[in-house]
C-alpha atoms as a PDB file:
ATOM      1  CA  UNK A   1     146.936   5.207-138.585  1.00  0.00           C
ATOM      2  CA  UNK A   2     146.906   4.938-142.831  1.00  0.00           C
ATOM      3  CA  UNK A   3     149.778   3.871-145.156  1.00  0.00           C
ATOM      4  CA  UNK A   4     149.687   5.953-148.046  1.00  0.00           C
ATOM      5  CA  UNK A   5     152.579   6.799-150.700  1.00  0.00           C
ATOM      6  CA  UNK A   6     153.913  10.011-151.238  1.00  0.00           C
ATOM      7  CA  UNK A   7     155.138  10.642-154.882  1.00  0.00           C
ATOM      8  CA  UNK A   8     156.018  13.828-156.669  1.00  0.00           C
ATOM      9  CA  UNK A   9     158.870  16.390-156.532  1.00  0.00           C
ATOM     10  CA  UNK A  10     157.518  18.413-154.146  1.00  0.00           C
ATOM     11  CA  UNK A  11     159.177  17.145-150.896  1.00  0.00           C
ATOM     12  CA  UNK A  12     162.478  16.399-152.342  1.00  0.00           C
ATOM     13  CA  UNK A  13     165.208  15.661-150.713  1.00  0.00           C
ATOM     14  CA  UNK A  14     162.889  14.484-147.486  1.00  0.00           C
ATOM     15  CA  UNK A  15     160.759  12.117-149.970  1.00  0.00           C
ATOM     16  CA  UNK A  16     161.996  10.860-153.458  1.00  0.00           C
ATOM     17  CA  UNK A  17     160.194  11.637-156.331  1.00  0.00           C
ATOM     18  CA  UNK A  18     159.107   8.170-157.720  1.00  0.00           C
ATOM     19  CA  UNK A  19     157.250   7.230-154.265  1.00  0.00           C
ATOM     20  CA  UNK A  20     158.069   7.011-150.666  1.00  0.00           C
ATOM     21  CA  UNK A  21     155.597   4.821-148.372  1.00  0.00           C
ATOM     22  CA  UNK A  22     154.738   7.073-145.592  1.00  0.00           C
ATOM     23  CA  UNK A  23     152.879   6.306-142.482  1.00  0.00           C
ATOM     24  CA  UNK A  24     150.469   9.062-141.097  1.00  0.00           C
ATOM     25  CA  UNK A  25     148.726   9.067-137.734  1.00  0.00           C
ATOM     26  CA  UNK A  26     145.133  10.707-137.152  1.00  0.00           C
ATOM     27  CA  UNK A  27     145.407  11.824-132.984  1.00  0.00           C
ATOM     28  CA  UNK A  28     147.759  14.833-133.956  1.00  0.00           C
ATOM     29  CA  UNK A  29     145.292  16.836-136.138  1.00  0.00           C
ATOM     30  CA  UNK A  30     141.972  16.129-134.052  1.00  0.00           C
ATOM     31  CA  UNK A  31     143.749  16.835-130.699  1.00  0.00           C
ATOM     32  CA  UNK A  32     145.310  20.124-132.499  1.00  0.00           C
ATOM     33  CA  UNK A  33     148.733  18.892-131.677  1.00  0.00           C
ATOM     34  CA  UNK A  34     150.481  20.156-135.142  1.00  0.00           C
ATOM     35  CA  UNK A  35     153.102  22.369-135.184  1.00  0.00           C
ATOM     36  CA  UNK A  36     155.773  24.144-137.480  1.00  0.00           C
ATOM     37  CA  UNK A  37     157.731  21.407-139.129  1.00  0.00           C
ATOM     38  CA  UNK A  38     155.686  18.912-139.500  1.00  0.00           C
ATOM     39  CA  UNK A  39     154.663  17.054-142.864  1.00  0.00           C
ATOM     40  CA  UNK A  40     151.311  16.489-143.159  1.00  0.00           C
ATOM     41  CA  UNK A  41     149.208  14.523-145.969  1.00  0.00           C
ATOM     42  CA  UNK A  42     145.993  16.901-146.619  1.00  0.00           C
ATOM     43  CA  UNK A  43     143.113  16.825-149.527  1.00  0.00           C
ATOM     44  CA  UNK A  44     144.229  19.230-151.975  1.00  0.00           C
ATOM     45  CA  UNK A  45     142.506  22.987-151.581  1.00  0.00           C
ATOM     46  CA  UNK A  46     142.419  22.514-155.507  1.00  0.00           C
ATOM     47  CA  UNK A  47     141.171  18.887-156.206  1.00  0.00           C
ATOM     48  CA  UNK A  48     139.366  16.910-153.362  1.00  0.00           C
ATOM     49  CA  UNK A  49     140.331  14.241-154.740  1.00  0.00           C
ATOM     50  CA  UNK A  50     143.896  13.952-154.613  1.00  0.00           C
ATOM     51  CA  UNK A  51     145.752  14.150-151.702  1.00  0.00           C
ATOM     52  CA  UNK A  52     149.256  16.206-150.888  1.00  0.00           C
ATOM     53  CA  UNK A  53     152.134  15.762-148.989  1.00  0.00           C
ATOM     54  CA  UNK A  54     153.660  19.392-147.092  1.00  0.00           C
ATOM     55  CA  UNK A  55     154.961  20.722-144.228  1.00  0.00           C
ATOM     56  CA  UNK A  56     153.794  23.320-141.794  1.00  0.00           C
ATOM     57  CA  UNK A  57     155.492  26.465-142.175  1.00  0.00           C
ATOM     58  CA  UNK A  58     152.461  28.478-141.055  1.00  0.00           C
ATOM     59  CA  UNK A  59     149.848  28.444-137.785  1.00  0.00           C
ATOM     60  CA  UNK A  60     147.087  30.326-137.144  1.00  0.00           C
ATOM     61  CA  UNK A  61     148.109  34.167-136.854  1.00  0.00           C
ATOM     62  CA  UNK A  62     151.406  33.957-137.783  1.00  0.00           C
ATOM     63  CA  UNK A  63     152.910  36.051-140.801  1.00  0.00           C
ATOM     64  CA  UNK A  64     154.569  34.591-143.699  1.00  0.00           C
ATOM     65  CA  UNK A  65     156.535  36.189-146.706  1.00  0.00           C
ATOM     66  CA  UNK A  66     154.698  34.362-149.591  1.00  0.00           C
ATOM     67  CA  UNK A  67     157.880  35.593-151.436  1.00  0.00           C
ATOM     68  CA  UNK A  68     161.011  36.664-149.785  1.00  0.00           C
ATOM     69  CA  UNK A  69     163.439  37.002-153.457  1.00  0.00           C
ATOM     70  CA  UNK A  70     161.434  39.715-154.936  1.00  0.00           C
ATOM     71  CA  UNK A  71     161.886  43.568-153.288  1.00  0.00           C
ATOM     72  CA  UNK A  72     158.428  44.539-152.348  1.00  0.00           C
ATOM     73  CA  UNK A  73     157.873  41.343-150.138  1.00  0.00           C
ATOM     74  CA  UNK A  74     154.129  40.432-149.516  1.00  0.00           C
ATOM     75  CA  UNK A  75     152.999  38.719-146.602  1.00  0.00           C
ATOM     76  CA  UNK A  76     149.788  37.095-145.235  1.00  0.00           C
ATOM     77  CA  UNK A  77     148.752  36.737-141.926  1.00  0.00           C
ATOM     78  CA  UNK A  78     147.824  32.810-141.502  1.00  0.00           C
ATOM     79  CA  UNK A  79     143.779  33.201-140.390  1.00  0.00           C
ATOM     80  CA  UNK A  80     142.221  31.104-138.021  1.00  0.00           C
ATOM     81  CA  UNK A  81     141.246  27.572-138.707  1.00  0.00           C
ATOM     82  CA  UNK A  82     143.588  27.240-141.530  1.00  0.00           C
ATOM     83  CA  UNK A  83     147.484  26.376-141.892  1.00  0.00           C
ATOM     84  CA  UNK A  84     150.356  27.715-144.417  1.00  0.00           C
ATOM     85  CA  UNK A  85     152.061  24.381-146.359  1.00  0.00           C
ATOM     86  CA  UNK A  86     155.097  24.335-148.915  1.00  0.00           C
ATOM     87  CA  UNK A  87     157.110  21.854-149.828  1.00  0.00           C
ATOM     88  CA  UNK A  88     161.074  21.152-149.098  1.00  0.00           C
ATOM     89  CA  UNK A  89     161.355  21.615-153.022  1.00  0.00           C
ATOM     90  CA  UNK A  90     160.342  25.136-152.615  1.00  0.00           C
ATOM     91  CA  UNK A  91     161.364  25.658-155.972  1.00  0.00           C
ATOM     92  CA  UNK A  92     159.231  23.145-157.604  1.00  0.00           C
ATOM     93  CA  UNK A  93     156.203  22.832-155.468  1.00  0.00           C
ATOM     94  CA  UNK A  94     152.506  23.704-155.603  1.00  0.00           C
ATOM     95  CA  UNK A  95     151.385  24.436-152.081  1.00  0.00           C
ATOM     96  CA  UNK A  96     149.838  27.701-149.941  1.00  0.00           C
ATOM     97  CA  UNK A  97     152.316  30.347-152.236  1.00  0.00           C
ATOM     98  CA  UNK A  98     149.868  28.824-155.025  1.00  0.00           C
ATOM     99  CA  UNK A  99     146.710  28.575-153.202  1.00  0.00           C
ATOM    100  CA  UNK A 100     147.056  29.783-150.038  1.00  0.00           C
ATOM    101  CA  UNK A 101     146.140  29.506-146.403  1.00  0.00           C
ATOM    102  CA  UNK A 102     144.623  25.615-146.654  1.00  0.00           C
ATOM    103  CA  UNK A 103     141.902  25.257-143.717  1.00  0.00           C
ATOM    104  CA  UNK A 104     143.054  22.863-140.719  1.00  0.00           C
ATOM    105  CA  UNK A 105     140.056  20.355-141.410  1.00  0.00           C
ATOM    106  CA  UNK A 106     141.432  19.234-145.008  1.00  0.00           C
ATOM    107  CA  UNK A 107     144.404  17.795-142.700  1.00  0.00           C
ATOM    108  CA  UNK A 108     144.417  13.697-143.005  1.00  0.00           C
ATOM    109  CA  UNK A 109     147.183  13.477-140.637  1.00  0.00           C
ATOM    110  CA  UNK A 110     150.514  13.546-139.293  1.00  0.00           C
ATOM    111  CA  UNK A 111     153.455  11.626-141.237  1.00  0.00           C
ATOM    112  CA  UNK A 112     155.852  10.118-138.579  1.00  0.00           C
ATOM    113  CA  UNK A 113     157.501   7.396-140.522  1.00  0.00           C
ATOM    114  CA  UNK A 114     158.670   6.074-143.712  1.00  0.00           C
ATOM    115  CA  UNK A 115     158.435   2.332-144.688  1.00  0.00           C
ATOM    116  CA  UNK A 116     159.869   2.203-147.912  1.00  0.00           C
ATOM    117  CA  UNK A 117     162.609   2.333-149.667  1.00  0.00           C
ATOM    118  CA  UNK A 118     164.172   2.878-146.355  1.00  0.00           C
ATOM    119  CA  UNK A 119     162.873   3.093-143.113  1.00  0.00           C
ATOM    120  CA  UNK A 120     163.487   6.041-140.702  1.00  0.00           C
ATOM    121  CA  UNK A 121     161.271   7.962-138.783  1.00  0.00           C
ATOM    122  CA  UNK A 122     160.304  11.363-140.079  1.00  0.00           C
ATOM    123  CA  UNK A 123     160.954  14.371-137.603  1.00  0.00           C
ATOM    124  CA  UNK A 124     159.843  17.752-137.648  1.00  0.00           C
ATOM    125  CA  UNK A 125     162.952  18.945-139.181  1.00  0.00           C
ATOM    126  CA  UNK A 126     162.492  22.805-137.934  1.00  0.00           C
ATOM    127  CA  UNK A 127     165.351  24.524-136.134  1.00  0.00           C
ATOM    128  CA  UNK A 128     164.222  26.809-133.247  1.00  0.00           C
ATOM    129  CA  UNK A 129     165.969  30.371-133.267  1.00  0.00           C
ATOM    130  CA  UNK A 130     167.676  31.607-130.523  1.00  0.00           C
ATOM    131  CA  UNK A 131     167.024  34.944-129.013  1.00  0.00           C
ATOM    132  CA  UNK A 132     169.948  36.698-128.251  1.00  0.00           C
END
């Protein structure tokens, strides 16, 4: 496990913007446990050394709209080996509609809990649809 702090505007409202302490375990990444919905703390695709806070909104082979206001909608299909991150504050976040796919083994780990200002534990936070 690793305490680290999340700050920015990125993950708004899950994190707040001056600094949430997170806690992050390691076992979900190396046992390829992640899934949709969960936040993750990874090195940056753009500067290895700083660190960002995202969720999973992207595996391996699925296909994402990189952006679904505009008419002609483009998509990517999420290669192997890497995973498709934005943040909650979609509309003020730098994440995989910026730089793209980010490759699986940038992943630090999992973020299942914060410790301050409040604690809580942080779940996935993704609804499932329903077939009809």
């Amino acid at each position: 496990m690793e305490v680290t702090m999340c700050i920015g505007p990125s993950m708004l409202p899950t994190f707040n913007m001056i600094g949430d302490i997170v806690v992050l375990e390691h076992f979900s990444p190396k046992l390829k446990r992640l899934e949709i919905g969960d936040v993750v703390v990874c090195i940056s695709p753009t500067n290895p050394w700083r660190a960002v806070c995202k969720r999973i909104l992207g595996m391996p082979g699925d296909r994402i709209c990189i952006d679904p206001t505009v008419i002609n909608r483009k998509y990517i299909i999420v290669p192997r080996g890497h995973v498709w991150l934005q943040g909650d504050n979609m509309s003020n976040s730098t994440d995989s509609r910026s730089y793209g796919p980010v490759p699986y083994a940038l992943i630090r780990g999992r973020v299942f809990a914060r410790l301050w200002p409040q604690t809580c534990w942080i779940k996935n936070g993704m609804i499932p649809l329903q077939d009809e």
